[in-house]
Protein backbone atom coordinates (compact mmCIF):
# COMPACT_ATOMS: atom_id res chain seq x y z
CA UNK A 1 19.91 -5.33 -9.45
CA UNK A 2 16.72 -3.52 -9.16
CA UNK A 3 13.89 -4.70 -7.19
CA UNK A 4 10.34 -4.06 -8.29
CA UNK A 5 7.97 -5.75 -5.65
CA UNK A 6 9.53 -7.95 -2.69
CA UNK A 7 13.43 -8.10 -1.64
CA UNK A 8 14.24 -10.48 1.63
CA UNK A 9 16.42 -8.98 4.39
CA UNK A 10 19.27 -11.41 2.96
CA UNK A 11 19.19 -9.66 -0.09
CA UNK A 12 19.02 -6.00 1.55
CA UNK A 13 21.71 -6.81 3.93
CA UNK A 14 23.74 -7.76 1.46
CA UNK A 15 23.18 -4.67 -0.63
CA UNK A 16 23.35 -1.94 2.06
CA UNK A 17 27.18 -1.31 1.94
CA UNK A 18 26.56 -0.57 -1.96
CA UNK A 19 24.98 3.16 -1.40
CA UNK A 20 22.25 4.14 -3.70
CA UNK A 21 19.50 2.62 -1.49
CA UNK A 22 16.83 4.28 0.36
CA UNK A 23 15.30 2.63 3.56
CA UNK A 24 12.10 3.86 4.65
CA UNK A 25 10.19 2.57 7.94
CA UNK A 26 6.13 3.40 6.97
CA UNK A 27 5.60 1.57 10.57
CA UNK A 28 1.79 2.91 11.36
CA UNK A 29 -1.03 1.89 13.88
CA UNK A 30 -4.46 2.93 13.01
CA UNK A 31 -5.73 2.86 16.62
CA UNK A 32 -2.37 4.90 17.98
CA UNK A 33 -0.92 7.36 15.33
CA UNK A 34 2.24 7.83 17.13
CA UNK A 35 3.22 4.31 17.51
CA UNK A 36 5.01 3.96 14.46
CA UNK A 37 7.22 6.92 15.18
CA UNK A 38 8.11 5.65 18.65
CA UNK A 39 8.75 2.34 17.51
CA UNK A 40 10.96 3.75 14.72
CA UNK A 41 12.92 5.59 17.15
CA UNK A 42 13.10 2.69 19.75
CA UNK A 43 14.73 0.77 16.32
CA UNK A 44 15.02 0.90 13.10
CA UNK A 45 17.33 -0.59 9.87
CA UNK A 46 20.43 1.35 9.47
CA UNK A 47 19.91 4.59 7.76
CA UNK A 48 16.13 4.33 7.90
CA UNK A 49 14.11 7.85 7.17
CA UNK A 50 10.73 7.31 9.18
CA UNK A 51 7.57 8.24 6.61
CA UNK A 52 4.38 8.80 8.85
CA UNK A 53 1.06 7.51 6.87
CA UNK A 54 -0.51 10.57 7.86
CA UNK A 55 1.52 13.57 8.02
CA UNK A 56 3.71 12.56 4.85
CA UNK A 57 1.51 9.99 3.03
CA UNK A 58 -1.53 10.90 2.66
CA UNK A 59 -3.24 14.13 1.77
CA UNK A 60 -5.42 16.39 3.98
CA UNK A 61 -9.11 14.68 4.64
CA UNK A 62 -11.95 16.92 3.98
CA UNK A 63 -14.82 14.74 5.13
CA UNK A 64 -15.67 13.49 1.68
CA UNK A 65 -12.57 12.28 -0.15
CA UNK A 66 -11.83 9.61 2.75
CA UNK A 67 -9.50 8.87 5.65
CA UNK A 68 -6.21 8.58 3.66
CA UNK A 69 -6.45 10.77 0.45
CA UNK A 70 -3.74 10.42 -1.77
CA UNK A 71 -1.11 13.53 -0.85
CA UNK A 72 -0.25 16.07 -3.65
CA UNK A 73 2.13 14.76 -6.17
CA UNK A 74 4.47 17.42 -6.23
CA UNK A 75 4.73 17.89 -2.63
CA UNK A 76 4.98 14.13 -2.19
CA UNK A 77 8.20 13.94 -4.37
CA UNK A 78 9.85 16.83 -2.80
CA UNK A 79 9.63 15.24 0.76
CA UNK A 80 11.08 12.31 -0.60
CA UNK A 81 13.96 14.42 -2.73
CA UNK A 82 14.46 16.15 0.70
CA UNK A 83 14.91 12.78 1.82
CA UNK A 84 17.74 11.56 -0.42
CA UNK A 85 15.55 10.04 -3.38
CA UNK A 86 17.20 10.49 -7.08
CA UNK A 87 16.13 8.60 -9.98
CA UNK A 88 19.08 5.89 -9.53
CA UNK A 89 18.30 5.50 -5.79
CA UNK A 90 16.57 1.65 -4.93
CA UNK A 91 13.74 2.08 -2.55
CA UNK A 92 13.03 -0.24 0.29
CA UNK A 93 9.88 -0.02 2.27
CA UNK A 94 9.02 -1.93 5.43
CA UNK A 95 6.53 -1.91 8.50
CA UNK A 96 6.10 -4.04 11.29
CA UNK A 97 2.17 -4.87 10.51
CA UNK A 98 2.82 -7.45 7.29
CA UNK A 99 3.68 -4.72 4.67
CA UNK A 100 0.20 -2.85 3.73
CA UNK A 101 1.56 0.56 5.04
CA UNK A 102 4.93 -0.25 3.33
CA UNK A 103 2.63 -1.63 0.17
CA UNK A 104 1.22 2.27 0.82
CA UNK A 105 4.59 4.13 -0.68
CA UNK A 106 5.36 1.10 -3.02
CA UNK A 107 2.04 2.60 -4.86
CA UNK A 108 2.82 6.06 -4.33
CA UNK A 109 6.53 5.81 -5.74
CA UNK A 110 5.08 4.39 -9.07
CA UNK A 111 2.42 6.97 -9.20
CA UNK A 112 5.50 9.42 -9.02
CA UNK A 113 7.38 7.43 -11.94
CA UNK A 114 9.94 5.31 -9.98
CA UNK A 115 9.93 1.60 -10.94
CA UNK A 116 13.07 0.89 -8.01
CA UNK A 117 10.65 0.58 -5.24
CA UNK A 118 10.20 -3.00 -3.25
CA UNK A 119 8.78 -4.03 -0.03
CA UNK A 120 11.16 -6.01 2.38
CA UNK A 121 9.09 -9.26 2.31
CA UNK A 122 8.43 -10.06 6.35
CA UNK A 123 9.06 -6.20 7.51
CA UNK A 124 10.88 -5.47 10.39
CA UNK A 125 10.03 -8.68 12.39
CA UNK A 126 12.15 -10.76 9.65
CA UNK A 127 14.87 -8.53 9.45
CA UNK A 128 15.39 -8.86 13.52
CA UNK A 129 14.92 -12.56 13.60
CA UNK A 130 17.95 -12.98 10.84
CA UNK A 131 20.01 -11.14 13.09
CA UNK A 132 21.10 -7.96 10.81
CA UNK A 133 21.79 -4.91 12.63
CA UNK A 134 19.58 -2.72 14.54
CA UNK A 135 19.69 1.44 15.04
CA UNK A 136 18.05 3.77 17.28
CA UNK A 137 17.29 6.96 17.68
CA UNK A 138 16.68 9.34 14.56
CA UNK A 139 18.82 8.59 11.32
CA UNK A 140 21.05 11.83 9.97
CA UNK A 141 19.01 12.95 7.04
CA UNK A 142 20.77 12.05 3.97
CA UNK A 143 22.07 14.37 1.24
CA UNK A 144 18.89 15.43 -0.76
CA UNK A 145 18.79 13.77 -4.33
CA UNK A 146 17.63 15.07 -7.58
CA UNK A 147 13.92 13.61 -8.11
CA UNK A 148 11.35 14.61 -9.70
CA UNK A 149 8.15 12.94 -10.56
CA UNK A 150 7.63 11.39 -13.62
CA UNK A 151 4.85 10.11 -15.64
CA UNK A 152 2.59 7.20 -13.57
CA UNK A 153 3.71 3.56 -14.29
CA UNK A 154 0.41 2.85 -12.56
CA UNK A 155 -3.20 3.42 -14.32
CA UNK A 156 -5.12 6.38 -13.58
CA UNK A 157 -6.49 5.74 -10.21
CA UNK A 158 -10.28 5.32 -9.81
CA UNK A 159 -12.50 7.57 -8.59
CA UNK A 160 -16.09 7.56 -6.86
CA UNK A 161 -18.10 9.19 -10.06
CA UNK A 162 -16.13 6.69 -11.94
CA UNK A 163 -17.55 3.85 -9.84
CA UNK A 164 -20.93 4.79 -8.93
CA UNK A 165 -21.24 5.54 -12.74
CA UNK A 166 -20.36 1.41 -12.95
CA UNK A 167 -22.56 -0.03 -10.56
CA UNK A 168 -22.96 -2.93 -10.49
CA UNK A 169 -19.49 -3.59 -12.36
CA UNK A 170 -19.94 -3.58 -16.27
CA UNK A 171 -16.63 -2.57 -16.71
CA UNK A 172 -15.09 -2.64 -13.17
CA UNK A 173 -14.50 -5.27 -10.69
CA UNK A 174 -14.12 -3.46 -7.55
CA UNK A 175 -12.45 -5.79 -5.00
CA UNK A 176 -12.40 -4.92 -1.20
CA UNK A 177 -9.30 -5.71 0.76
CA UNK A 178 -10.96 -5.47 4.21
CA UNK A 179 -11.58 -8.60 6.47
CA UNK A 180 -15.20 -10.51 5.71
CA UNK A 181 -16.94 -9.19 7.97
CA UNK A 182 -17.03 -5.85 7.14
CA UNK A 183 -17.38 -6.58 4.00
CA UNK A 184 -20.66 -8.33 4.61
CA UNK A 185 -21.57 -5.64 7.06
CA UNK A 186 -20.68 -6.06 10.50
CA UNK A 187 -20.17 -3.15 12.66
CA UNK A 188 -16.88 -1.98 12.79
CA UNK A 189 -15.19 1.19 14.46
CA UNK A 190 -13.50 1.99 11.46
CA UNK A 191 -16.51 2.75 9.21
CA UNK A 192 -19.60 4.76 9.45
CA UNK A 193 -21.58 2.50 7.52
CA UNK A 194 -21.51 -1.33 6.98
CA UNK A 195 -21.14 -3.52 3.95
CA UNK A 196 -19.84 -3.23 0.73
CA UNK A 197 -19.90 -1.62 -2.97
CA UNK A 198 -22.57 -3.40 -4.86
CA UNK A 199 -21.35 -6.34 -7.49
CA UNK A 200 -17.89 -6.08 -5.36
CA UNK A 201 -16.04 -9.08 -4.53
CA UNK A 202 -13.75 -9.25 -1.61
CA UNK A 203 -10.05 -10.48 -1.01
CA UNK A 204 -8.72 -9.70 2.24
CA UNK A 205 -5.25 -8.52 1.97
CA UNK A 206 -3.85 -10.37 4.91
CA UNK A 207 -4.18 -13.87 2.62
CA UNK A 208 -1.82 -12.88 0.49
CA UNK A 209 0.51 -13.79 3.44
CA UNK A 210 2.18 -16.72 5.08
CA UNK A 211 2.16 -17.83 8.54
CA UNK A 212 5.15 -15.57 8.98
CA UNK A 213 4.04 -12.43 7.77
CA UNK A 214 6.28 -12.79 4.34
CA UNK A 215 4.26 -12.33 0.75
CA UNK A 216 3.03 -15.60 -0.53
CA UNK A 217 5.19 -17.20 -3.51
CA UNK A 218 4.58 -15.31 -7.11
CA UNK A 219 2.79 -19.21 -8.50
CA UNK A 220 0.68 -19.57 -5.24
CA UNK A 221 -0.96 -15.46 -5.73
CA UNK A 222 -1.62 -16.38 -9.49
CA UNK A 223 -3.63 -19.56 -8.50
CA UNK A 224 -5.52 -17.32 -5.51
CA UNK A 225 -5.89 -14.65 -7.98
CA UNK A 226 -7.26 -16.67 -10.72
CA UNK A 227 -10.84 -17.03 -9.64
CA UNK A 228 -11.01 -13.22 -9.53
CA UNK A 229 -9.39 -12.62 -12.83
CA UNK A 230 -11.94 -15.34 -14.06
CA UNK A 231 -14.92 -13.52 -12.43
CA UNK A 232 -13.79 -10.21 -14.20
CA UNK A 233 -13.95 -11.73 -17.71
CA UNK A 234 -12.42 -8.51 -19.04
CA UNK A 235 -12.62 -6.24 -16.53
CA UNK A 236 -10.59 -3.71 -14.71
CA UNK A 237 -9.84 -4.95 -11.51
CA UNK A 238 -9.79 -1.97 -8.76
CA UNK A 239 -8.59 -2.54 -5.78
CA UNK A 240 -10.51 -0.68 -2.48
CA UNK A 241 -9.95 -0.85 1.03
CA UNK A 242 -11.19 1.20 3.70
CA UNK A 243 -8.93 3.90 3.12
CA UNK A 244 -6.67 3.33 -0.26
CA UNK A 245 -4.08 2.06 2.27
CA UNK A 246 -4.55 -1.89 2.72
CA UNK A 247 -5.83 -1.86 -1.33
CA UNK A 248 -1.87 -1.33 -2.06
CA UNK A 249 -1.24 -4.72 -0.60
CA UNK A 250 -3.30 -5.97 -3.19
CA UNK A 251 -1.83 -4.55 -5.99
CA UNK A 252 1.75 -5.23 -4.82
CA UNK A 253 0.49 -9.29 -4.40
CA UNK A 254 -0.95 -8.99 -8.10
CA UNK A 255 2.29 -7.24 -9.34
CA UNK A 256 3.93 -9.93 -8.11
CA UNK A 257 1.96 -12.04 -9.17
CA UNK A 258 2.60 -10.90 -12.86
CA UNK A 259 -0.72 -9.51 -12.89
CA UNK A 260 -1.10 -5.60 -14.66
CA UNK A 261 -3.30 -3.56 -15.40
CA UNK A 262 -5.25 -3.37 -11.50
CA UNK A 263 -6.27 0.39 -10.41
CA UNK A 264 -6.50 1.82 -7.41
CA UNK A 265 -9.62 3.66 -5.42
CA UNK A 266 -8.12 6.03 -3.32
CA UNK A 267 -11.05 7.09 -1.32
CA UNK A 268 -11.87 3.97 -0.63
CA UNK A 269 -14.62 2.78 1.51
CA UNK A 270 -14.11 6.10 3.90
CA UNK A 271 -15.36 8.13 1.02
CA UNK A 272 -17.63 5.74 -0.60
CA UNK A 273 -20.03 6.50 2.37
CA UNK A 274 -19.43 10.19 3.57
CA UNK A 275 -22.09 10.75 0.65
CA UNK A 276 -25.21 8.76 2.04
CA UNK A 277 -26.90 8.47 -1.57
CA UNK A 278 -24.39 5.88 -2.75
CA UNK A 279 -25.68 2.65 -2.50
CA UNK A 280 -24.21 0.06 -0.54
CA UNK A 281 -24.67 -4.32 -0.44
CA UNK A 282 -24.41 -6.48 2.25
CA UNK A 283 -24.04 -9.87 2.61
CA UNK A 284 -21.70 -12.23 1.20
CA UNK A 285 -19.50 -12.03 -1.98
């Protein structure tokens, strides 16, 4: 069975005597870069490769192509080949902060061409509290595999021209995955300017979530999606964060939803404003 979006730790556990899988812990903390790493090594699901946000997905910042640029394709898919990945091989990402850093390589593996990528649904935290077994330390690397990237199964992501170009959203629905209050404006540590792209709309990424931290049932994100899809009337949806990383969440809820066709904006809000003549809204959506 291959799994496209979302696979529970049942289903994993039940799977990981099979071979073919790789497990990949994206664990990541904004605020402290290095917790992920020590909390992979501290524990992690058997056979788990650690993948640092920053060092191994993302590209190098500049000052104007944002906080998390997308990293080069081809180097991206060797580090993974290195890793064990072959075109057979099932993917499964997790974090420990509700999925948007896993959500992160979920993207970046269908950029590359490989559909066998899923998110386990409630991270780390839900495969502890069912009890399945626990490592430490650092995993033996496992045998390189054999992939290569392929042609995107996403669309061609979005870029800042493209969007500026669009404003206010004739074409485009951009549709910001931070919390409200940025979006409206409110100072935040994160940015170096407030508010929003004008004629955006806003869906925080953390509502596509239960109480538990698992991704809300496939019916329940189509009837939370549907006012945006209605506000689009034809448009692209393209999902932006502050960073291209939390914006991946989105997409993953919408794929799950059954929903296509969604784009991604790398750059982000990070790059939005290192160039001080695009414009920016505040306010509400």
């Amino acid at each position: 069975m291959t799994w496209t979006t979302i696979v529970s730790p049942a289903e994993l556990a039940e799977a990981l005597g099979d071979g073919g899988n790789l497990i990949a812990d994206c664990s990541f903390d904004l605020g402290d870069t290095e917790a992920g790493r020590r909390a992979y090594a501290e524990a992690h699901l058997p056979g788990a490769v650690y993948l640092h946000l920053d060092d191994d997905l993302s590209g190098t910042p500049d000052g104007g192509n944002g906080r998390h640029p997308l990293p080069d394709r081809a180097a991206l898919a060797a580090l993974l080949r290195e890793l064990g990945l072959s075109h057979d091989t099932q993917v499964v990402a997790y974090d420990r902060s509700g999925g948007f850093y896993a959500a992160r390589l979920w993207w970046e593996l269908r950029w590359l061409g490989h559909e066998a990528v899923a998110v386990l649904d409630g991270g780390f935290a839900a495969w502890s509290a069912a009890g399945f077994a626990i490592e430490s330390g650092t995993a033996p690397t496992p045998a390189a595999g054999d992939f290569v990237a392929r042609a995107s199964l996403e669309p061609e992501p979005a870029s800042a021209d493209e969007i500026l170009a669009d404003v206010p959203g004739k074409d485009l629905l951009v549709v910001d995955a931070r919390d409200a209050a940025r979006f409206r404006g409110e100072t935040h540590a994160l940015d170096t300017a407030s508010g929003h792209i004008p004629g955006a709309a806003n869906r925080f990424f953390r509502e596509n979530l239960d109480a538990e931290g698992k991704l809300l049932p496939a019916s329940d994100l189509q009837s939370a999606f549907a006012p945006l899809l209605a506000r689009a009337d034809g448009r692209t949806l393209v999902s932006q964060c502050g960073s291209g990383v939390t914006a991946c969440h989105n997409l993953l809820a919408l794929r799950h939803a059954g929903i296509e066709g969604a784009r991604l904006y790398p750059g982000s809000w990070s790059e939005w404003t290192s160039d001080p003549s695009r414009p920016i809204a505040t306010g509400e959506d």
